[in-house]
N, C-alpha and C. Protein backbone atom coordinates (compact mmCIF):
# COMPACT_ATOMS: atom_id res chain seq x y z
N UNK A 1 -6.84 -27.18 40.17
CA UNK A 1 -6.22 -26.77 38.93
C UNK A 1 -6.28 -25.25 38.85
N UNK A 2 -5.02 -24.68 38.76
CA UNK A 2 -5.20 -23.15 38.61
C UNK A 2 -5.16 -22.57 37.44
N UNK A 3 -5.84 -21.90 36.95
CA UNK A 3 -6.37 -21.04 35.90
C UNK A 3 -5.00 -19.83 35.80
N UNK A 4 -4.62 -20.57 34.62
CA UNK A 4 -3.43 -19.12 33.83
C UNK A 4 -3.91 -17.87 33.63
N UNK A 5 -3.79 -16.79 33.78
CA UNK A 5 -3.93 -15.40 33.58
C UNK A 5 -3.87 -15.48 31.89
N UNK A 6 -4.49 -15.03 31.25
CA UNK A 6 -4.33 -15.02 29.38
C UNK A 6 -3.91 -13.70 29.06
N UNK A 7 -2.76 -13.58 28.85
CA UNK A 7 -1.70 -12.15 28.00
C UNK A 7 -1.98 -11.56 26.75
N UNK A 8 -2.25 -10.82 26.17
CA UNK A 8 -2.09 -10.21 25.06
C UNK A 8 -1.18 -8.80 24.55
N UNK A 9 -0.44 -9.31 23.09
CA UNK A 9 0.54 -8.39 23.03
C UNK A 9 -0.50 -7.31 21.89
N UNK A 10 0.05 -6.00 21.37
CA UNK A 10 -0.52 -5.23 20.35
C UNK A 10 0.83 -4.92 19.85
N UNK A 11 -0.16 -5.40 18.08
CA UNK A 11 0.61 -4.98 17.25
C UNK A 11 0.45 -4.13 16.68
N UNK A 12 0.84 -2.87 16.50
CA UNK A 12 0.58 -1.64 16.20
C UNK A 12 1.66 -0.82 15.25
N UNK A 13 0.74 -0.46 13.95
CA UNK A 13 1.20 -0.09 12.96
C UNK A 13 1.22 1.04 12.67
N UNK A 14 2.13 1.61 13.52
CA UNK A 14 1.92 3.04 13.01
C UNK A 14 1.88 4.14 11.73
N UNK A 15 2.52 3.03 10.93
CA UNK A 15 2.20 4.03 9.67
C UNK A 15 0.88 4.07 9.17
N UNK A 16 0.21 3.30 9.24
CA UNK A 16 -1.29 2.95 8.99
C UNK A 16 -2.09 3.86 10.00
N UNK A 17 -1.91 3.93 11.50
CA UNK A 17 -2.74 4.75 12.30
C UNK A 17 -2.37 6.64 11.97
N UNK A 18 -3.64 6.60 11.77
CA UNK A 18 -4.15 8.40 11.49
C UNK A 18 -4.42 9.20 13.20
N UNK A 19 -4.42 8.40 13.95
CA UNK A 19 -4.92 8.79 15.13
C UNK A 19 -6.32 9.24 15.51
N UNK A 20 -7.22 8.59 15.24
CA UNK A 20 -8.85 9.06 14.61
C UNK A 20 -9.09 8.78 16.46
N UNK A 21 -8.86 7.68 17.33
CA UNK A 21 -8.48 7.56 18.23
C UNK A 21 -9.94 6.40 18.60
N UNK A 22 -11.05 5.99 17.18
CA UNK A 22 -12.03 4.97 17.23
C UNK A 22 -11.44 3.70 18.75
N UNK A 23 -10.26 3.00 18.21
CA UNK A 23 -9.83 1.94 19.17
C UNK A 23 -9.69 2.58 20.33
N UNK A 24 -9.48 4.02 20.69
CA UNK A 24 -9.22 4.23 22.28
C UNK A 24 -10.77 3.94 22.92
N UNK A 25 -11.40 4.90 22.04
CA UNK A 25 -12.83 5.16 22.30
C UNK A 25 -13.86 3.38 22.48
N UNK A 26 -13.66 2.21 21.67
CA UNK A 26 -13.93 1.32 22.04
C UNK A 26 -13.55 0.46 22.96
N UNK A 27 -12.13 0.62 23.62
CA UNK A 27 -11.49 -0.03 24.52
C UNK A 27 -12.45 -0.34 26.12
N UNK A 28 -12.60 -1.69 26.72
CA UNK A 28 -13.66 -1.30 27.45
C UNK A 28 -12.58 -1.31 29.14
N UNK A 29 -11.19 -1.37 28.82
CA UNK A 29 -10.55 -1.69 29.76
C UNK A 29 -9.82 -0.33 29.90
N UNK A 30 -9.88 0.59 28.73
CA UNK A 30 -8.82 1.75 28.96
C UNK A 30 -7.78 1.29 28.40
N UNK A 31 -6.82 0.28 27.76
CA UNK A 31 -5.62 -0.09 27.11
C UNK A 31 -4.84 1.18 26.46
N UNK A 32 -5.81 1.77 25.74
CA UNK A 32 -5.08 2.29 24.65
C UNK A 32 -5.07 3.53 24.97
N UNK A 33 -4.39 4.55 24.34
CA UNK A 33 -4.48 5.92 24.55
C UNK A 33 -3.83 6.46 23.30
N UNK A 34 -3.72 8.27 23.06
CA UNK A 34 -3.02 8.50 21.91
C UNK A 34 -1.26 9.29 22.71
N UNK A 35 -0.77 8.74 21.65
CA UNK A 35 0.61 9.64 22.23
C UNK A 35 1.13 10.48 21.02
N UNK A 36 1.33 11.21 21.13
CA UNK A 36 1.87 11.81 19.49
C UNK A 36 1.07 11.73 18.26
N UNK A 37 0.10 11.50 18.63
CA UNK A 37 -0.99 11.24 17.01
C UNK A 37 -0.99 10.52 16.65
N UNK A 38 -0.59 9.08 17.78
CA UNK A 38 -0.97 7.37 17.34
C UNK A 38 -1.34 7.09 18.40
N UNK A 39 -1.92 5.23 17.91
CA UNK A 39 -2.14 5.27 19.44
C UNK A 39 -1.17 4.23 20.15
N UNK A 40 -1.25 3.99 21.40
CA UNK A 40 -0.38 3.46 22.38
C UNK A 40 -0.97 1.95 23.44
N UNK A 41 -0.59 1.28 23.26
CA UNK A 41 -0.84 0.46 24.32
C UNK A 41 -0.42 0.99 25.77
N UNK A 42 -1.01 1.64 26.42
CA UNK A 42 -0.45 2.15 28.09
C UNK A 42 -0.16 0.89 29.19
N UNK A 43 -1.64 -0.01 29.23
CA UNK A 43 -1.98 -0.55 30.03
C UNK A 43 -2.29 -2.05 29.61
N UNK A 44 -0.80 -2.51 28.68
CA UNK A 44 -1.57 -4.02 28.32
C UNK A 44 -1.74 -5.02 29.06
N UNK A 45 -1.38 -4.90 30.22
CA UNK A 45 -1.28 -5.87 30.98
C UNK A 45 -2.99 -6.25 31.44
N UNK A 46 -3.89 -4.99 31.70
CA UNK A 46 -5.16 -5.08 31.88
C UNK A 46 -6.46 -5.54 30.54
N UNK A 47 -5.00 -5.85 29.36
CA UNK A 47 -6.28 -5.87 27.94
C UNK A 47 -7.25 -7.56 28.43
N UNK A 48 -8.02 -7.87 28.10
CA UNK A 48 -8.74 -8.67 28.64
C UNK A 48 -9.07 -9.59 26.91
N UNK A 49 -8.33 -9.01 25.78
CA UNK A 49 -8.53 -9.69 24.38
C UNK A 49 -9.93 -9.82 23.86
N UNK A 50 -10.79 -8.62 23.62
CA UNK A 50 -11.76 -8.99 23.21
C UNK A 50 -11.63 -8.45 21.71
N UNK A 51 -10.84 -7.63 21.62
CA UNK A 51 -10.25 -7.45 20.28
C UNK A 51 -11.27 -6.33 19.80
N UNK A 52 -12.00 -5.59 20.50
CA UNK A 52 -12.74 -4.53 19.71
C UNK A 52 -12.14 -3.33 19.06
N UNK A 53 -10.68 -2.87 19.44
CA UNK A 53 -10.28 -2.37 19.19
C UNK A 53 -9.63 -2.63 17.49
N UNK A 54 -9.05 -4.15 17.20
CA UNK A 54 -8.71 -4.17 15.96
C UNK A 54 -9.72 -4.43 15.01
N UNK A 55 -11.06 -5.27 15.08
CA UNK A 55 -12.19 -5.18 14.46
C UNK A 55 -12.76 -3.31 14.14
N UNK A 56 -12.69 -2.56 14.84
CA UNK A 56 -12.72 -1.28 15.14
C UNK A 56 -12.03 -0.29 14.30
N UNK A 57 -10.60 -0.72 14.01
CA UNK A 57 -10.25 0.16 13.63
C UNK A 57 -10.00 0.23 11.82
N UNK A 58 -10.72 1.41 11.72
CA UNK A 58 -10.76 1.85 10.09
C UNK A 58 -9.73 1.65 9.25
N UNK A 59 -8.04 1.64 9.79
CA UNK A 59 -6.96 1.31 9.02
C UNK A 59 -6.37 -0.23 8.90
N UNK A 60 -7.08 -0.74 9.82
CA UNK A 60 -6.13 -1.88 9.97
C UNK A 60 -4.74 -1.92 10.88
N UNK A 61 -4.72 -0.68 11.78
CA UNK A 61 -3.68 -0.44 12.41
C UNK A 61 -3.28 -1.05 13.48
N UNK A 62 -4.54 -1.50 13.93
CA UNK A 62 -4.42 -2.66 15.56
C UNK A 62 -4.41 -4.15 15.79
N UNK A 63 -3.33 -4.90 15.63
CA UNK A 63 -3.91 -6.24 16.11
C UNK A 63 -3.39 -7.09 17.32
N UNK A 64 -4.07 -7.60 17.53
CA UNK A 64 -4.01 -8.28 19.40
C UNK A 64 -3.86 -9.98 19.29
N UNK A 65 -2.76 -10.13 19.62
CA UNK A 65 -1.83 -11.08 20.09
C UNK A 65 -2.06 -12.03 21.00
N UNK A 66 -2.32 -13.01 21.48
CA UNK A 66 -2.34 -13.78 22.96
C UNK A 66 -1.10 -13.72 23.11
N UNK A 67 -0.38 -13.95 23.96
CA UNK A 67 1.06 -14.09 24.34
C UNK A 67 0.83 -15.18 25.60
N UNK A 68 1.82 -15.88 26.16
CA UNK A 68 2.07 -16.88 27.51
C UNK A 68 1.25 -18.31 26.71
N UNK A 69 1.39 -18.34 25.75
CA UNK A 69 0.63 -19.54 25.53
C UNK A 69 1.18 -20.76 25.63
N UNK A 70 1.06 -22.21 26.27
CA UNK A 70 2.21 -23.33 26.53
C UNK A 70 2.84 -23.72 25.16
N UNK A 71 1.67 -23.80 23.82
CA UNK A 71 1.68 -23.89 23.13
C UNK A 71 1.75 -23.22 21.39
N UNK A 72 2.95 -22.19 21.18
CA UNK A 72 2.21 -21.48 20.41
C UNK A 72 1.78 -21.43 19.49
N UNK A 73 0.90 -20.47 19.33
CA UNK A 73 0.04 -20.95 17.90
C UNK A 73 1.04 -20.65 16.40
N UNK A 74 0.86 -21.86 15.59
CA UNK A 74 2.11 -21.34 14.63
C UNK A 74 1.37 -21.00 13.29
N UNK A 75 2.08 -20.13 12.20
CA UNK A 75 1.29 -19.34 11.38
C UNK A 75 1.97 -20.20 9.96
N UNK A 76 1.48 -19.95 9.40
CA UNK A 76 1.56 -20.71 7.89
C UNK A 76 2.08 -18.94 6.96
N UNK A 77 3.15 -19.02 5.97
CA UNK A 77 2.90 -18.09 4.97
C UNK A 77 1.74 -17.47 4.63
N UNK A 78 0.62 -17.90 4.49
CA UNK A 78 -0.66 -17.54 4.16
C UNK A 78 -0.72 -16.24 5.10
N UNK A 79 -0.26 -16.65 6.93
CA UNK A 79 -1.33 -15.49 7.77
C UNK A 79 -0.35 -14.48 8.09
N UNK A 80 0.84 -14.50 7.52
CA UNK A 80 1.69 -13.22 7.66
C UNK A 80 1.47 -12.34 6.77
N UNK A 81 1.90 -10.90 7.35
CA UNK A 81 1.44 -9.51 6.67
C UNK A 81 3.33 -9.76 6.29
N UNK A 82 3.25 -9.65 5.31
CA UNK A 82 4.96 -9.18 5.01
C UNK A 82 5.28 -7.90 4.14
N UNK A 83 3.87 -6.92 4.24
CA UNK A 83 3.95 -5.37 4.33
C UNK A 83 4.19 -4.75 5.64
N UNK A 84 4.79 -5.54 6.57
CA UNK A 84 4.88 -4.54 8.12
C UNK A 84 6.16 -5.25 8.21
N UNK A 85 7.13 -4.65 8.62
CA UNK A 85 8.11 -4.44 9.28
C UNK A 85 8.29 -5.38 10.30
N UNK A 86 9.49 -6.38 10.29
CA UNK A 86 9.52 -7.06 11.45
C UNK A 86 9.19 -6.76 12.75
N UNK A 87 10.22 -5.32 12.98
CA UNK A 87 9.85 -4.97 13.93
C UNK A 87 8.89 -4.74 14.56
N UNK A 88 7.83 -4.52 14.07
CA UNK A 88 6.68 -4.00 14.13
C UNK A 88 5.71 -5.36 14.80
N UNK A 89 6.06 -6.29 14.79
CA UNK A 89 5.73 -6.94 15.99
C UNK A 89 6.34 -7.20 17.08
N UNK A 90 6.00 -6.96 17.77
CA UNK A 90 6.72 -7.52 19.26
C UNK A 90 6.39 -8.11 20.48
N UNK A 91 5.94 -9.47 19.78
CA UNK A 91 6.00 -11.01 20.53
C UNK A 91 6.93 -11.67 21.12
């Protein structure tokens, strides 16, 4: 039985990020970086989802996604932010 690789997307809010750069600084994989005075997913392919970065961050600006799932997980009204911008995810 072969073991799936587990994906994660970031959702990242930039109007909320100040660029304090806490989530780069906790990242234990390197993911994140700042570009312009936010920050950036560079390297998501290496995020490993331990999520320290959105627990981490002071605004609420970071959150981490599984993505490739067979099954996906489905959300109820309750767990949507419908202060962010559709766009602003990108799953």
């Amino acid at each position: 039985m072969s073991e799936q690789k587990r994906s994660f997307s970031h959702v990242i809010r930039e109007r909320y990020c100040k660029g304090c750069s806490v989530c780069v600084a906790f990242c234990p994989k390197q993911v994140l970086v700042l570009k312009n005075g936010k920050v950036f997913a560079e390297r998501p392919e290496q995020c490993i989802g331990c999520r320290l970065c959105e627990m981490r961050c002071p605004d609420y600006a970071i959150e981490i996604v599984e993505t490739g799932l067979d099954k996906p997980v489905e959300k109820d009204a309750a767990c949507v932010d419908y202060s962010v911008p559709p766009e602003a995810n990108h799953a």
